[in-house]
C-alpha atoms as a PDB file:
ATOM      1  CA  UNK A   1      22.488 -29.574  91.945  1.00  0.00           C
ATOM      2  CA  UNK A   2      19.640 -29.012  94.669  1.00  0.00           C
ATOM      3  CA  UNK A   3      16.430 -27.511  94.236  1.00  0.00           C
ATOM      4  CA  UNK A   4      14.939 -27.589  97.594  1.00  0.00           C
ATOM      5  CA  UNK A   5      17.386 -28.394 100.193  1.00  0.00           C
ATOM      6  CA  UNK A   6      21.234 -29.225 100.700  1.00  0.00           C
ATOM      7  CA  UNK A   7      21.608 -32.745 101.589  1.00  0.00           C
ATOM      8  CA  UNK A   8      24.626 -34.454 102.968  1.00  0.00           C
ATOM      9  CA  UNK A   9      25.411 -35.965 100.248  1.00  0.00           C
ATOM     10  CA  UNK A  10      25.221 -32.452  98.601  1.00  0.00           C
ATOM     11  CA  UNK A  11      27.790 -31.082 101.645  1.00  0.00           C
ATOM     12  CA  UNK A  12      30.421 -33.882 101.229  1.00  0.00           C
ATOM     13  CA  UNK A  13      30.239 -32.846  97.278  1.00  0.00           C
ATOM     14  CA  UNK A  14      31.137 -29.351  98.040  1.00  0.00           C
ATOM     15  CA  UNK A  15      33.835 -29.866 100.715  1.00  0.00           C
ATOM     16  CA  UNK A  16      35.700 -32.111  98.402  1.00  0.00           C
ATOM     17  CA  UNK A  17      35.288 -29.190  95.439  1.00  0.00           C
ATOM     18  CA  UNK A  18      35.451 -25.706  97.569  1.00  0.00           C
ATOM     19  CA  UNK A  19      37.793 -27.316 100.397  1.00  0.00           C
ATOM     20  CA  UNK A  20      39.784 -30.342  98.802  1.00  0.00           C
ATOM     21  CA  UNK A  21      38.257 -32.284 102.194  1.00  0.00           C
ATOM     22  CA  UNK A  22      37.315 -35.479 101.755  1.00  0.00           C
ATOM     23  CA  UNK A  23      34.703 -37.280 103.968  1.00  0.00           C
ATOM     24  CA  UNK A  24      32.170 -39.802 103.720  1.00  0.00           C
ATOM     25  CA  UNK A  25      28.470 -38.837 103.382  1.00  0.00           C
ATOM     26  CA  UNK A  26      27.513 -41.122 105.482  1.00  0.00           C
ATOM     27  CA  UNK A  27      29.183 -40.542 108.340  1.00  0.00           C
ATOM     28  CA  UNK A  28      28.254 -36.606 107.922  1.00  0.00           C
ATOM     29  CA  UNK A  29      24.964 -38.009 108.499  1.00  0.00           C
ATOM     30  CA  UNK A  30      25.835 -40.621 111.576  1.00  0.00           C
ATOM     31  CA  UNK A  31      26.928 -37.420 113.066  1.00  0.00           C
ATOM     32  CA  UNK A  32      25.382 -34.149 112.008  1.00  0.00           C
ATOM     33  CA  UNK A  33      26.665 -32.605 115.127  1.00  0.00           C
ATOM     34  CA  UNK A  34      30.598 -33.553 114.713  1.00  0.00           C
ATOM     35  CA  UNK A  35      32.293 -30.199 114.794  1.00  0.00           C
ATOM     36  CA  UNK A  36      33.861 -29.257 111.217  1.00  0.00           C
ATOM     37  CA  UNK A  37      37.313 -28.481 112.612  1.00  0.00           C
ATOM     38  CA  UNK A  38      37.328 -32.800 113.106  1.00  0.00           C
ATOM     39  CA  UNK A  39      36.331 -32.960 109.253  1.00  0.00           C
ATOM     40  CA  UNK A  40      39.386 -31.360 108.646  1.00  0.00           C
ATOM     41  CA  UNK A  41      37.579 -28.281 107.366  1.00  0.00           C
ATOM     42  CA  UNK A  42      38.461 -24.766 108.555  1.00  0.00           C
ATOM     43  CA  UNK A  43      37.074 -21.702 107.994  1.00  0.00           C
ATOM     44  CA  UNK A  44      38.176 -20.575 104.941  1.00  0.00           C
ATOM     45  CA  UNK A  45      37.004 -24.095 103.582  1.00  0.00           C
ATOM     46  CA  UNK A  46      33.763 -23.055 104.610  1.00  0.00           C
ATOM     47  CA  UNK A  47      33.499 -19.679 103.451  1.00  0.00           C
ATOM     48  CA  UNK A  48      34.581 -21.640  99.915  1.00  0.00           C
ATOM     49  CA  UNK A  49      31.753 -23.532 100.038  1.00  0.00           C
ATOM     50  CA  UNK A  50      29.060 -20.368 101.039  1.00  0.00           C
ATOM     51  CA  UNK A  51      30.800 -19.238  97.844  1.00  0.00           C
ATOM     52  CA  UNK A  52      30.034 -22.101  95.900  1.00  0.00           C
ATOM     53  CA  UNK A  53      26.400 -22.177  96.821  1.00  0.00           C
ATOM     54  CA  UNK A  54      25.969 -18.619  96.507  1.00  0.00           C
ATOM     55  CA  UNK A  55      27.446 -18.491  93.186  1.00  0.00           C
ATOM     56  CA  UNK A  56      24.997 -21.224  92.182  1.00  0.00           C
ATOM     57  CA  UNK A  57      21.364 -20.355  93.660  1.00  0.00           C
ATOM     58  CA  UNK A  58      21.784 -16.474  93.094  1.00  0.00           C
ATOM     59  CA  UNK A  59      21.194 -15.974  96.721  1.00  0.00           C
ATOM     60  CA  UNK A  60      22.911 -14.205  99.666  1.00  0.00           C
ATOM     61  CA  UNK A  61      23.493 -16.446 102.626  1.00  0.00           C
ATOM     62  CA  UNK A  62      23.515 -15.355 105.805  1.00  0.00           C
ATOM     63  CA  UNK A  63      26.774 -14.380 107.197  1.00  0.00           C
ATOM     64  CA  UNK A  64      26.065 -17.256 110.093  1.00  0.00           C
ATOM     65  CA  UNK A  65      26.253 -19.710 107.249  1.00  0.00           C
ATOM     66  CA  UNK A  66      30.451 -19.451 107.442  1.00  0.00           C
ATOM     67  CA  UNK A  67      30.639 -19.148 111.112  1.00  0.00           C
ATOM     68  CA  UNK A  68      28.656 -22.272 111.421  1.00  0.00           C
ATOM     69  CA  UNK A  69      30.191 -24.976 113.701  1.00  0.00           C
ATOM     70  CA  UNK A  70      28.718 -28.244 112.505  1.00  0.00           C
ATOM     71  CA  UNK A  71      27.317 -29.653 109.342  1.00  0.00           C
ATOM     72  CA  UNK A  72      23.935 -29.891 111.006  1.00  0.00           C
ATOM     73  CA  UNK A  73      23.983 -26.426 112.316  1.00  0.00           C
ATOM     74  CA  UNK A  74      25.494 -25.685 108.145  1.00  0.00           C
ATOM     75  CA  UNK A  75      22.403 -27.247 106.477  1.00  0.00           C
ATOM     76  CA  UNK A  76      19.750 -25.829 108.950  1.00  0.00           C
ATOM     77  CA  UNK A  77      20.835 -22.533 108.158  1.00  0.00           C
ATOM     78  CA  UNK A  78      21.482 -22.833 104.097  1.00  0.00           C
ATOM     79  CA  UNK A  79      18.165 -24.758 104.101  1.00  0.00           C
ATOM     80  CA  UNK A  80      16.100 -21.984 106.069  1.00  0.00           C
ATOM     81  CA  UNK A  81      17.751 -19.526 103.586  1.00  0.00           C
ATOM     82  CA  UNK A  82      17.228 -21.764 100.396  1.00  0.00           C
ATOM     83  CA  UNK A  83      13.432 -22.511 101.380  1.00  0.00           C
ATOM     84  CA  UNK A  84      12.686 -18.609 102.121  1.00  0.00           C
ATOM     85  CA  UNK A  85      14.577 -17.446  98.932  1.00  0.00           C
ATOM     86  CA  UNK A  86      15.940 -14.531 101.502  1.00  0.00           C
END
C-alpha cells in the first residue's frame, strides 16, 4: 500500500475500511486541517485505522497518532514515524 509516506488518498482508503467513513480524497486535501469529528470519524474510527497501519508496516505508532485531531496533524505524525522506522 505505501512505502514511504501515507497520502490522502491512502487516509480516505483506510477510513472507508477501518471506520466505514466515507469521504472524498480530495477534499481531505482542500482541507488538511478540517477536524475529524466533521469527517464523521470518531475516535475509535481512528484507533481502527492506527490498527490497520500498524498491522501492515510492522511498526508501533505513537500513541499521539489516535489522539490526533486532523488528517494533517494524522499524516505528519504516521509519516515522521513511517520515515524514522521508530
Amino acid at each position: 500500500m505505501i512505502t514511504t509516506a501515507l497520502t490522502f488518498d491512502e487516509l480516505a482508503a483506510l477510513m472507508k475500511k477501518a471506520a466505514g467513513v466515507t469521504v472524498d480524497a480530495r477534499e481531505l486535501e482542500k482541507a488538511p486541517d478540517q477536524p475529524f469529528t466533521t469527517l464523521g470519524l470518531d475516535s475509535l474510527g481512528l484507533l481502527g485505522i492506527v490498527g490497520e497501519l500498524e498491522t501492515s508496516y510492522s511498526v508501533a505508532l505513537p500513541t499521539d497518532a489516535e489522539r490526533s485531531k486532523t488528517p494533517a496533524e494524522f499524516l505528519s505524525l504516521v509519516n515522521s514515524t513511517l520515515k524514522t522506522g521508530v
